[in-house]
C-alpha atoms as a PDB file:
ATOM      1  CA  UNK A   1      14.815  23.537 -49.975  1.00  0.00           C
ATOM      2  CA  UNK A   2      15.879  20.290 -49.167  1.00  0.00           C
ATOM      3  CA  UNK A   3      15.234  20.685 -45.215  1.00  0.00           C
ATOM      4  CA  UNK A   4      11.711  21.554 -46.051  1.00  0.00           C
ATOM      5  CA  UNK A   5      11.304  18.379 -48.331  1.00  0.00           C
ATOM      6  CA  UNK A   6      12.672  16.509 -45.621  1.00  0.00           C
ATOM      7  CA  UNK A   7      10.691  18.096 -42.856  1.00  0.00           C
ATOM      8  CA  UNK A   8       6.881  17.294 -44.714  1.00  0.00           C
ATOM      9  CA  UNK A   9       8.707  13.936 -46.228  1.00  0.00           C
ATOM     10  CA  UNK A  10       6.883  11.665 -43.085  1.00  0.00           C
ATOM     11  CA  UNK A  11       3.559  13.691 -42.739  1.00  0.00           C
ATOM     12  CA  UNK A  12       2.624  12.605 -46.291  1.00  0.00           C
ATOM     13  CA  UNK A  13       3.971   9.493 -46.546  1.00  0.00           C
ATOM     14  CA  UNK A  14       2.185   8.160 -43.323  1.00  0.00           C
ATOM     15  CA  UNK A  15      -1.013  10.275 -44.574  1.00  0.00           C
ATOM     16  CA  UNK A  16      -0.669   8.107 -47.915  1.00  0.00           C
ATOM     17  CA  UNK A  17       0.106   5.495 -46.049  1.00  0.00           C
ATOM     18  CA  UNK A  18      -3.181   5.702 -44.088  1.00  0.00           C
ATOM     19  CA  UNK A  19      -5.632   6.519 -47.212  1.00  0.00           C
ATOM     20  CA  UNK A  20      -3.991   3.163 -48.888  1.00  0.00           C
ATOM     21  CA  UNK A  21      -5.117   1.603 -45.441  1.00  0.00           C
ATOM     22  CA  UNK A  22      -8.293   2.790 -45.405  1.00  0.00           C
ATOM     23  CA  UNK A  23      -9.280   2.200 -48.980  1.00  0.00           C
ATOM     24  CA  UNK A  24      -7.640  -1.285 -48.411  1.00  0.00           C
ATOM     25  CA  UNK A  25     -10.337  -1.613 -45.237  1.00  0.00           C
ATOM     26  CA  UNK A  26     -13.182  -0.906 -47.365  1.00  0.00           C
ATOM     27  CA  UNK A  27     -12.355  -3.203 -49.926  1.00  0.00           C
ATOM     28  CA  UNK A  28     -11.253  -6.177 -47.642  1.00  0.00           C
ATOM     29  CA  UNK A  29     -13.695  -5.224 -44.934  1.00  0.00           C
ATOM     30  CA  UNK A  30     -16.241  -2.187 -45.670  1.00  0.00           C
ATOM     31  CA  UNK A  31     -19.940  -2.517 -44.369  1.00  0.00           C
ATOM     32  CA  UNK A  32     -22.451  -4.792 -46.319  1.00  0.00           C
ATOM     33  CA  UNK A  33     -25.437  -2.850 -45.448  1.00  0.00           C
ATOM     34  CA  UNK A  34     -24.082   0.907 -46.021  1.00  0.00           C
ATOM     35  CA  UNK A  35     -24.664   2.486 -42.955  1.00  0.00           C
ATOM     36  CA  UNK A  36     -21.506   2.335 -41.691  1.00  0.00           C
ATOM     37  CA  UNK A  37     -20.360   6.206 -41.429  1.00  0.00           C
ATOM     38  CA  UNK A  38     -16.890   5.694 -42.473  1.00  0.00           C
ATOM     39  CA  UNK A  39     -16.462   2.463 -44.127  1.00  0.00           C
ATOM     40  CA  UNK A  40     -19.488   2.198 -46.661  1.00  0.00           C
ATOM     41  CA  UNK A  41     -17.940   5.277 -48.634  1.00  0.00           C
ATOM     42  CA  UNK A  42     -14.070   4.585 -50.299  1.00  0.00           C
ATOM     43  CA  UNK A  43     -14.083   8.156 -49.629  1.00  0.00           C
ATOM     44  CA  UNK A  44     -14.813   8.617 -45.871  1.00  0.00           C
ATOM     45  CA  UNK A  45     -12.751   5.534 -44.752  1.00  0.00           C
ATOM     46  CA  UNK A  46      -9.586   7.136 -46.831  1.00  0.00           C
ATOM     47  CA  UNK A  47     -10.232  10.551 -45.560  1.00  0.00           C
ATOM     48  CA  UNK A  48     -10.213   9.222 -42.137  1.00  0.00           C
ATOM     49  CA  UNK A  49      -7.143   6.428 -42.369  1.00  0.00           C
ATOM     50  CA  UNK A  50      -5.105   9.593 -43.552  1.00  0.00           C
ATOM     51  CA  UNK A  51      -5.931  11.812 -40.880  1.00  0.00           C
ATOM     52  CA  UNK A  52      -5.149   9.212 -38.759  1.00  0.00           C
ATOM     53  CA  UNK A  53      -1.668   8.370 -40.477  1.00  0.00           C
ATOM     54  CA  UNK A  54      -1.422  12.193 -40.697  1.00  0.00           C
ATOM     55  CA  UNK A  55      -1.917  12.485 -36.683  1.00  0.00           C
ATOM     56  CA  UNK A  56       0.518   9.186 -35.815  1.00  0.00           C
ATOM     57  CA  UNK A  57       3.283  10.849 -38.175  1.00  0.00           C
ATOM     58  CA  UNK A  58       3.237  13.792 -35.159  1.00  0.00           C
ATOM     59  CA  UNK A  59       3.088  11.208 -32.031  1.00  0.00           C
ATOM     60  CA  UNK A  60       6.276   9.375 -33.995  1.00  0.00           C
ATOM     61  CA  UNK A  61       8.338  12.081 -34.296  1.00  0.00           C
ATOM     62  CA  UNK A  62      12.140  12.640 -34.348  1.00  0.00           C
ATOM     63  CA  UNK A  63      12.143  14.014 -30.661  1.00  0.00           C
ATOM     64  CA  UNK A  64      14.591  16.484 -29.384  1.00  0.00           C
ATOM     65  CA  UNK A  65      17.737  14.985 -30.557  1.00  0.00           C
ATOM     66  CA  UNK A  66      19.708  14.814 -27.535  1.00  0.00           C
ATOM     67  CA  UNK A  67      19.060  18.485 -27.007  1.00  0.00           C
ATOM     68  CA  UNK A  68      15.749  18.092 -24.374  1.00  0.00           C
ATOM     69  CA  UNK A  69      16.456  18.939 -20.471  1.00  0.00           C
ATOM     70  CA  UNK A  70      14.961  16.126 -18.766  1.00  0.00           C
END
């Protein structure tokens, strides 16, 4: 139980991490106008910050822990 918490522990907190970004881009930043695809919806500029976060939690993973043949 607790190696499975551990293993999805970074996925979702970088995938929170990135929906607080984005929802903190549209209120800082957003698009005036509203036709801005992803940033003149809270929605679609969350939804995309967390599968961004959700994709950068892969590319900064643990590794191989000493284990990899290189």
């Amino acid at each position: 139980m607790k190696k499975s918490i551990k293993k999805w522990l970074r996925p979702v907190l970088f995938t929170l991490g990135g929906a607080l970004t984005g929802f903190m881009y549209y209120t800082l930043v957003g698009c005036s106008t509203g036709t801005c695809a992803i940033t003149s919806n809270p929605f679609t500029s969350m939804a995309y910050m967390g599968l961004m976060g959700w994709l950068l939690s892969g590319i900064l993973g643990t590794g191989c822990k000493g284990t990899c043949n290189t």
